[in-house]
Protein backbone atom coordinates (compact mmCIF):
# COMPACT_ATOMS: atom_id res chain seq x y z
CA UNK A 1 -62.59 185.51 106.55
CA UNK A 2 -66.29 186.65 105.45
CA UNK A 3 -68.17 185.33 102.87
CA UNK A 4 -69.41 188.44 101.16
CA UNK A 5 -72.07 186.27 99.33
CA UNK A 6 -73.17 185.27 102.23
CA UNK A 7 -77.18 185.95 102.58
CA UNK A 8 -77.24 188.16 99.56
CA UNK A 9 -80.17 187.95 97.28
CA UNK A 10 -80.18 186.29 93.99
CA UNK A 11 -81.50 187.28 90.83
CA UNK A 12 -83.62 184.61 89.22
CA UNK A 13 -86.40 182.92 90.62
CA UNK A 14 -85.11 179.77 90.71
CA UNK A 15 -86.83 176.90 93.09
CA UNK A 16 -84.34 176.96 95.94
CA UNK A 17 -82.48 179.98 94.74
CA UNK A 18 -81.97 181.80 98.37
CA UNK A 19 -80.36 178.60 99.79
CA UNK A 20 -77.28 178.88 97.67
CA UNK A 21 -76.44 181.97 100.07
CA UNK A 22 -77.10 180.73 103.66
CA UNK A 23 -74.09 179.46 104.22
CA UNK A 24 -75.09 175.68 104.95
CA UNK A 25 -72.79 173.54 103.18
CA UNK A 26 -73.63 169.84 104.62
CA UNK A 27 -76.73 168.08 105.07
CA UNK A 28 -78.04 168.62 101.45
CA UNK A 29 -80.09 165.74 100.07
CA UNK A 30 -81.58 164.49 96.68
CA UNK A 31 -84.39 166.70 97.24
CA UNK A 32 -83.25 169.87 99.57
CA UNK A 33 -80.70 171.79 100.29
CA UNK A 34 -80.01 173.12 96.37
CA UNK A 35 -81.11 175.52 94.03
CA UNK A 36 -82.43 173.98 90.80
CA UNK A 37 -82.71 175.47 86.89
CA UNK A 38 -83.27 173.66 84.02
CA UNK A 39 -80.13 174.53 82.16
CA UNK A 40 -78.99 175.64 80.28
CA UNK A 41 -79.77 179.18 82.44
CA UNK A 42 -78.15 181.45 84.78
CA UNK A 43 -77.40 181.87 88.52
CA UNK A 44 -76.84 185.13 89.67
CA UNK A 45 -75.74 186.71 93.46
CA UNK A 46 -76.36 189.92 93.41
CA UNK A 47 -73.36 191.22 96.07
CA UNK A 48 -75.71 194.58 97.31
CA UNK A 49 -72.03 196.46 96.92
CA UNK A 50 -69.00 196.56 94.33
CA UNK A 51 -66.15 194.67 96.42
CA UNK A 52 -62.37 193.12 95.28
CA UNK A 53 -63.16 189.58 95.24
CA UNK A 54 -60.29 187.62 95.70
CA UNK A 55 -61.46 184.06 95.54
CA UNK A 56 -65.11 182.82 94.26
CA UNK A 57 -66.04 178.77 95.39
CA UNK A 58 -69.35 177.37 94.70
CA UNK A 59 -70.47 173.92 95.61
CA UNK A 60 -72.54 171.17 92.80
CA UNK A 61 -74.60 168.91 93.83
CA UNK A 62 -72.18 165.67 94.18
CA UNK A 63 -74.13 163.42 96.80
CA UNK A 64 -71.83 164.26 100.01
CA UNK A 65 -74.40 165.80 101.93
CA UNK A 66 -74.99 163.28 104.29
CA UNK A 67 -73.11 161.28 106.54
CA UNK A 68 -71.20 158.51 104.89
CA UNK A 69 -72.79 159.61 101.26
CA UNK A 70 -70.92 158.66 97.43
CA UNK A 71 -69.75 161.03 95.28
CA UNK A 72 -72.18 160.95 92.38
CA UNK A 73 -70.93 160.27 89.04
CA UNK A 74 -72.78 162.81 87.64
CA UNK A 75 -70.48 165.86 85.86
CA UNK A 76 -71.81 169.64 84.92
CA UNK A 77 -70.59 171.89 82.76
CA UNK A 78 -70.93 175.34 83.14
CA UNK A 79 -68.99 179.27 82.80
CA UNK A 80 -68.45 181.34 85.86
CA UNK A 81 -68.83 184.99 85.24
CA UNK A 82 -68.76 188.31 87.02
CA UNK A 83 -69.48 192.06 86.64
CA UNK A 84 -70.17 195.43 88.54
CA UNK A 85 -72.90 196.75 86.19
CA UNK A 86 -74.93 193.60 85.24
CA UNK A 87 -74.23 194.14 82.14
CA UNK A 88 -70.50 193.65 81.03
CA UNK A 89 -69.62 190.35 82.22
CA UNK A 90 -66.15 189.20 82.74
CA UNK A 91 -65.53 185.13 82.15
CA UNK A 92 -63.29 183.76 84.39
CA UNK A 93 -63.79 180.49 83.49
CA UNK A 94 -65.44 177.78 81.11
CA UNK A 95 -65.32 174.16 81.81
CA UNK A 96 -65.12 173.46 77.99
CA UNK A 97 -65.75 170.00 77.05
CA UNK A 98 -64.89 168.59 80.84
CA UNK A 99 -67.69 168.16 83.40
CA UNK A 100 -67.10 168.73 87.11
CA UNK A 101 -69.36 168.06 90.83
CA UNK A 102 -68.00 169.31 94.13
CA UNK A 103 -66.51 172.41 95.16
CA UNK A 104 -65.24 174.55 92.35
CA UNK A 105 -62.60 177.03 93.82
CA UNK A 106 -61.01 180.56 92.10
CA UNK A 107 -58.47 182.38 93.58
CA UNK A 108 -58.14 185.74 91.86
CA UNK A 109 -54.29 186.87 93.84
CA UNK A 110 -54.96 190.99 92.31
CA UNK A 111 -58.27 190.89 92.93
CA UNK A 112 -61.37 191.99 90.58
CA UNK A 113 -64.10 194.36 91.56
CA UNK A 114 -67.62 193.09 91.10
CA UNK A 115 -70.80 193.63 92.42
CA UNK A 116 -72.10 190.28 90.86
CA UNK A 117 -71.06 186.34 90.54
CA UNK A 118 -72.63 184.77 88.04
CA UNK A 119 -72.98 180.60 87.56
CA UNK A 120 -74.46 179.67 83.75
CA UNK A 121 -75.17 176.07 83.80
CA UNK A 122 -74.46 174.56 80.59
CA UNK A 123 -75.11 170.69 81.65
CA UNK A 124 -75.90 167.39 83.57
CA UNK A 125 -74.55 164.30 82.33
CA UNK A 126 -78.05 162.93 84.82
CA UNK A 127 -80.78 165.25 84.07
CA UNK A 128 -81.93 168.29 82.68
CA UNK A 129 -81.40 170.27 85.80
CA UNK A 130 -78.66 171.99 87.07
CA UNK A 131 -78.26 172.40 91.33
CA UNK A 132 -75.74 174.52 92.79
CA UNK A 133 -75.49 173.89 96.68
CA UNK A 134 -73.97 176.77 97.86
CA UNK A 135 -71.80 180.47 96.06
CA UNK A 136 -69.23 182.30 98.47
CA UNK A 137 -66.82 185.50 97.82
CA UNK A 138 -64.34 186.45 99.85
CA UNK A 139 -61.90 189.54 99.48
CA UNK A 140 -58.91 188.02 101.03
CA UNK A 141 -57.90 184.21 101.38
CA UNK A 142 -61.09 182.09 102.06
CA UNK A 143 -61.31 180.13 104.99
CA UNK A 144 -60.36 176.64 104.53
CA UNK A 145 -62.57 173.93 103.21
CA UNK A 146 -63.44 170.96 105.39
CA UNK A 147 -64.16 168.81 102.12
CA UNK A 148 -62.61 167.76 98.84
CA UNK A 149 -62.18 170.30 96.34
CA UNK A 150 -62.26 168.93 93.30
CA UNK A 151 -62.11 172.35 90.64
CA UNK A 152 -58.85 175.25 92.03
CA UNK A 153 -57.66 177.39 89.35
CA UNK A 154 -55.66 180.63 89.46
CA UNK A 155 -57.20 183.52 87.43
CA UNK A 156 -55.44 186.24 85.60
CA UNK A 157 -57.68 189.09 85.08
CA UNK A 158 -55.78 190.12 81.54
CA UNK A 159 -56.71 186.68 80.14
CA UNK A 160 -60.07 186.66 81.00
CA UNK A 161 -63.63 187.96 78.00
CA UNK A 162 -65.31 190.38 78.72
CA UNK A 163 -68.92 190.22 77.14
CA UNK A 164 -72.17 192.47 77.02
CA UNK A 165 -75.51 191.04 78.49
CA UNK A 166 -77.79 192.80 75.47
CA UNK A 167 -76.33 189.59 73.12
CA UNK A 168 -79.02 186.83 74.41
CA UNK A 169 -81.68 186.48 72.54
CA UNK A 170 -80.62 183.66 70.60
CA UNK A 171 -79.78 181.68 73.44
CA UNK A 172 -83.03 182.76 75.35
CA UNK A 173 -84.73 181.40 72.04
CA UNK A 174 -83.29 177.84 72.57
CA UNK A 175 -84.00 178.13 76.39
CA UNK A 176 -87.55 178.42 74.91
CA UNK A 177 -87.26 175.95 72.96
CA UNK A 178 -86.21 173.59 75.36
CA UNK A 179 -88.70 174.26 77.36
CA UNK A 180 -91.48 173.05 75.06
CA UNK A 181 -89.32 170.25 73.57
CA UNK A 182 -89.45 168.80 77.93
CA UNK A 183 -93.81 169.86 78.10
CA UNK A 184 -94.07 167.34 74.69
CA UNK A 185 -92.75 164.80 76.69
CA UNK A 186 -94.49 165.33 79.69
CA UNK A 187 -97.55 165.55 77.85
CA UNK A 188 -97.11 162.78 75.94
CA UNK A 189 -95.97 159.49 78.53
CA UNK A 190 -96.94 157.04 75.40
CA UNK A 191 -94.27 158.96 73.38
CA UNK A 192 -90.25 157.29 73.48
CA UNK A 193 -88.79 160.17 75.77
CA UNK A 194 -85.22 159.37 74.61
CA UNK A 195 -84.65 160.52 70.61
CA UNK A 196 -86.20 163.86 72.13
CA UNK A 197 -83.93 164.29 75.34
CA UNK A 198 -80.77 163.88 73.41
CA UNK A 199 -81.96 166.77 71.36
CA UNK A 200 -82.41 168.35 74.17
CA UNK A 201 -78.98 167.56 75.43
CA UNK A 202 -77.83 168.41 72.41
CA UNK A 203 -79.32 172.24 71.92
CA UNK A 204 -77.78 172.55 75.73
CA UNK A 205 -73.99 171.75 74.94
CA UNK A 206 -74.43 173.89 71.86
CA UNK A 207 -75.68 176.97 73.33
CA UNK A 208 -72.57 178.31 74.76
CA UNK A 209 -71.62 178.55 71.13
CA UNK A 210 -74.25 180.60 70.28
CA UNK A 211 -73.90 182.66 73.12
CA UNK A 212 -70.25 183.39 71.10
CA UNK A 213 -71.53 184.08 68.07
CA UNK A 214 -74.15 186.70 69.17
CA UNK A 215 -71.47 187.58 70.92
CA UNK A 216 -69.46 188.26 67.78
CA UNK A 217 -72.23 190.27 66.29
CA UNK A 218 -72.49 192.62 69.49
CA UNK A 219 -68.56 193.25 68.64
CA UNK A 220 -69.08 194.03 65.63
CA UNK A 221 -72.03 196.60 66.19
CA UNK A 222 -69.61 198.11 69.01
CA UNK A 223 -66.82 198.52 66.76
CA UNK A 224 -67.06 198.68 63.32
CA UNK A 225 -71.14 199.27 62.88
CA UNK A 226 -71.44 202.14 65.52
CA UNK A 227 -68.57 204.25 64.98
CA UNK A 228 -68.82 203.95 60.86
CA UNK A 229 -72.63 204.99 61.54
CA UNK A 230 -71.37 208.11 63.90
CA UNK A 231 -68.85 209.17 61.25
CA UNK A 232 -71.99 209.36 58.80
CA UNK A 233 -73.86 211.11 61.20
CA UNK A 234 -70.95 213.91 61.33
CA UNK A 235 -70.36 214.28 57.71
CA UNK A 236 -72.16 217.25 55.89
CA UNK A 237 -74.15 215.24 53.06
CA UNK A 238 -75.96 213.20 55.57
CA UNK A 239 -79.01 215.38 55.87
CA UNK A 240 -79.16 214.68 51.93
CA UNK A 241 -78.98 211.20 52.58
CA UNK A 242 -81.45 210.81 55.29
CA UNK A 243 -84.19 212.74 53.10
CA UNK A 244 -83.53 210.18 50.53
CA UNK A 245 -83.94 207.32 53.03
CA UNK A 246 -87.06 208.67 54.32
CA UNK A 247 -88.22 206.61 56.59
CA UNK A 248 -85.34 204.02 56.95
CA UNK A 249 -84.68 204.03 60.93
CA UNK A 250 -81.00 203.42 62.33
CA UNK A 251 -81.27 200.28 62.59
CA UNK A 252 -82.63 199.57 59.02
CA UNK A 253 -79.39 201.24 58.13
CA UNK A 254 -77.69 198.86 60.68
CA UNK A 255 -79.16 195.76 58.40
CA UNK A 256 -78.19 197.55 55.48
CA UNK A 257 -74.57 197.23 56.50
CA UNK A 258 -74.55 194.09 57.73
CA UNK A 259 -76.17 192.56 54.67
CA UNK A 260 -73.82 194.31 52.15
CA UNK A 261 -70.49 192.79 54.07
CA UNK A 262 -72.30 189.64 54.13
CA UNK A 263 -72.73 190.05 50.37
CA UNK A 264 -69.13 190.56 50.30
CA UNK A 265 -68.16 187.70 52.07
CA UNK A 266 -70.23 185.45 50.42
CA UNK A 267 -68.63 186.65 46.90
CA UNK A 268 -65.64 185.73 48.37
CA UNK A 269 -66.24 182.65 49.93
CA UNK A 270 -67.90 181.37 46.39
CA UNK A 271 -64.40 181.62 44.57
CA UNK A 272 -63.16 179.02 47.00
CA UNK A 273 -65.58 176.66 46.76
C-alpha cells in the first residue's frame, strides 16, 4: 500500500532531516543515509493532509545498511506521538526504561486521524545523537518488511495521553542546557569529557519526566485554573475586585492561585513530616 509519509516535509531542521521520507531503507552508513538531533529533541513529518493512519514504522540506526553489516548494540529510547493540529499530541507509545534499534512497527486496527507523526528522541546508549533512518504511514495494512522488526505493538486509541504542545519550556530549557554543557567540552579538549557526559546523559533520561510534570501544570490551568478564573469573570462583584487589583494582569491572578494551593499543600504536607 502507500506510504503516506512518503516525501513529505519535516519540521525541524535537522542535518539529514528530508532523508527520513524518501523512501530508501538500505544502503545507510555510519555517516549517510540518517537524520541526526542531538536528543533529547523532536522529529516531526508533517503529512500535508489529515489521513486515518493505520500503522506508523520508523527505522533507527542499527548498522544493517550494508551488505553483510552487525546489528549495533547500541539501544534508543524515545515516545512516538501524533496529532492533526500540531498542537494536541496523542502518545502512542513510550519505550520507558527499555532501549530499542531497528524497525519500530504500530499497527493502529480503528485507525487515528492525524496530520502529523512525531519521533522525540529521548536517548543513545553510544552518543549524544539520535538518527532515525527512515518514518512511513500507511492507512491500511503496510506492505511487508524485507528485514527484522524488532519493536510491533498494537495500539488502542482509548489508552493512549493526549498532551498540549504550549507545556515545553522546561524541557526546551534543559535542551539548552545541554547544549552548552557539549560546547564546554568541545572547547575545552584538556578537560575529562566523562563526569560531564554522564550529566548529560543524565538531564536526557530525565527530561521525559519533566515533560510530565509541565504537563501536569498545563492540566491544571485547563481545568481547575481556567474555568474557576471564568466563573470570577461572570460573577457581579468582579468589577469591584479588579479596581482593587489595579494593575494585577490574568496571569498575576493565575500565580496568585497557584501559590495559595501550594501554600495549602505545603501546610499539609508539614503535619506528616
Amino acid at each position: 500500500m502507500e506510504n503516506i509519509a512518503f516525501a513529505k516535509d519535516v519540521l525541524e531542521n535537522h542535518k539529514g532531516a528530508s532523508v527520513v521520507t524518501n523512501g530508501q531503507l538500505t544502503g545507510y552508513t555510519g555517516k549517510s543515509g540518517f537524520c541526526q538531533f542531538a536528543w533529547p529533541d523532536f522529529l516531526t513529518v508533517d503529512l500535508d493532509d489529515t489521513y486515518s493512519i493505520k500503522c506508523i514504522r520508523f527505522l533507527l540506526w542499527d548498522g544493517l545498511g550494508i551488505n553483510r553489516g552487525h546489528r549495533d548494540p547500541r539501544q534508543y529510547k524515545y515516545r512516538l506521538l501524533v496529532s492533526e493540529d500540531s498542537r494536541n499530541w496523542t502518545v502512542l507509545y513510550s519505550t520507558e526504561d527499555q532501549g530499542f534499534n531497528g524497525w519500530q512497527v504500530f499497527n493502529i486496527p480503528e485507525g487515528i486521524n492525524i496530520r502529523f507523526i512525531r519521533v522525540h528522541g529521548l536517548w543513545n546508549s553510544a552518543n549524544k545523537w539520535f538518527h532515525v533512518v527512515e518514518i512511513q504511514a500507511f492507512v491500511s495494512d503496510s506492505e511487508p518488511l524485507n528485514a527484522e522488526t524488532v519493536t510491533e505493538r498494537v495500539i488502542r486509541i482509548n489508552e493512549s495521553l493526549v498532551e498540549v504542545d504550549e507545556y515545553l519550556p522546561i524541557q526546551r530549557n534543559f535542551q539548552s542546557l545541554i547544549v552548552k554543557l557539549e560546547k564546554v567540552i568541545e572547547e575545552n579538549p584538556v578537560l575529562n569529557p566523562q563526569p560531564i557526559q554522564d550529566i548529560i546523559q543524565k538531564l536526557g533520561v530525565q527530561v521525559r519526566g519533566i515533560a510530565a510534570i509541565e504537563n501536569n501544570i498545563e492540566s491544571i490551568k485547563k481545568h481547575i485554573i481556567d474555568p474557576v478564573y471564568n466563573e470570577l469573570k461572570k460573577a457581579s462583584n468582579l468589577g469591584r475586585l479588579s479596581v482593587k487589583l489595579g494593575k494585577f494582569s490574568y496571569w498575576g491572578f493565575i500565580v496568585g492561585i497557584v501559590g495559595g494551593i501550594v501554600a495549602i499543600i505545603s501546610i499539609i504536607l508539614s503535619f506528616f513530616k
